[in-house]
Protein backbone atom coordinates (compact mmCIF):
# COMPACT_ATOMS: atom_id res chain seq x y z
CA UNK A 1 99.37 71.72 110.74
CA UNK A 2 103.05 73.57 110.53
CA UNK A 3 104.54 69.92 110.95
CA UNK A 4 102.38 68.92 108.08
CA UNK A 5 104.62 71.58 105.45
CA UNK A 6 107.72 70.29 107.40
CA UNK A 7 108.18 73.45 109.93
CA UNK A 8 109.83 72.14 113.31
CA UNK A 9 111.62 72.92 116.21
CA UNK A 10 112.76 75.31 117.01
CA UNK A 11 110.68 77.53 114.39
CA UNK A 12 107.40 75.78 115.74
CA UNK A 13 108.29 77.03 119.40
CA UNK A 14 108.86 80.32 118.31
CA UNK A 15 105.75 80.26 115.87
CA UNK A 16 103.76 79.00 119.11
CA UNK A 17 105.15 82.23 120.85
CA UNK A 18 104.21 84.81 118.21
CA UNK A 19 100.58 83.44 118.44
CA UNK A 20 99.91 82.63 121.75
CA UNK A 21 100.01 85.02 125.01
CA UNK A 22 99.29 88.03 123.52
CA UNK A 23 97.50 91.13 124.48
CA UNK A 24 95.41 94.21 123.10
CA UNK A 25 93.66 96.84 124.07
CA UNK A 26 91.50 99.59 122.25
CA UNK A 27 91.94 103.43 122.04
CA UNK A 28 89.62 105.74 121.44
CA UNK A 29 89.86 109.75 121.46
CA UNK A 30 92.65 109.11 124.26
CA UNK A 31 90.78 106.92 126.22
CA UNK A 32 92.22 103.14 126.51
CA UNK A 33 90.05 100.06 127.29
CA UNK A 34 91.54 96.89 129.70
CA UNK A 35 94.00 95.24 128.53
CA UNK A 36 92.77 91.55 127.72
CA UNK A 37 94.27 88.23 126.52
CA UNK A 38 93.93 87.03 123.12
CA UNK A 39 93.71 83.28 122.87
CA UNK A 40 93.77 83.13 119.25
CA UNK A 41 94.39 83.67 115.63
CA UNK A 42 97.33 86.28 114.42
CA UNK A 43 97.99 90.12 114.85
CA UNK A 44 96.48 91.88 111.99
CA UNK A 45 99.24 93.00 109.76
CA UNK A 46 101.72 91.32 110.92
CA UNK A 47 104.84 90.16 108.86
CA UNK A 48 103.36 86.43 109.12
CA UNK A 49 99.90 86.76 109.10
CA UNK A 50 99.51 86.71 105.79
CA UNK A 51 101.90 83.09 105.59
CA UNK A 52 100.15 81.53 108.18
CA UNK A 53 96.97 82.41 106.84
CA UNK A 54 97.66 80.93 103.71
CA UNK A 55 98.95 77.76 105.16
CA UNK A 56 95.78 77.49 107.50
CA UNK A 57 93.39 77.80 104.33
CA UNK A 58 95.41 75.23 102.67
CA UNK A 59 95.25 72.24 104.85
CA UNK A 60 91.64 73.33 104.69
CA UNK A 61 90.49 71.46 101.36
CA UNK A 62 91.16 67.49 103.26
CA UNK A 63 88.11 68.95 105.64
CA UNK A 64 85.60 70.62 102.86
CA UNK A 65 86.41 68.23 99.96
């Protein structure tokens, strides 16, 4: 979809690497779950989120309309 707005290398890469491969884990009164893989969507609050969110909804209107 990044192609689509005219995003390539080596911006896609590193947009690939800032969604993929990460990890998370929960805390709670000192306590701290696993740590597990998260194979998909974008940290909450991140600088980007909010951009890639908005690009994501928009390519979304050639599937709904």
């Amino acid at each position: 979809m990044l192609l689509d707005f005219g995003f390539g290398d080596p911006l896609l890469l590193w947009f690939g690497s800032y969604i993929h491969y990460c990890k998370q884990f929960v805390s709670l009164l000192g306590e701290k779950s696993d740590i597990i893989d998260v194979p998909s969507g974008v940290p909450q609050e991140g600088h980007l989120s909010l951009l890639l969110f908005a690009i994501f909804i928009n390519g979304m209107e050639e599937f709904y309309c």
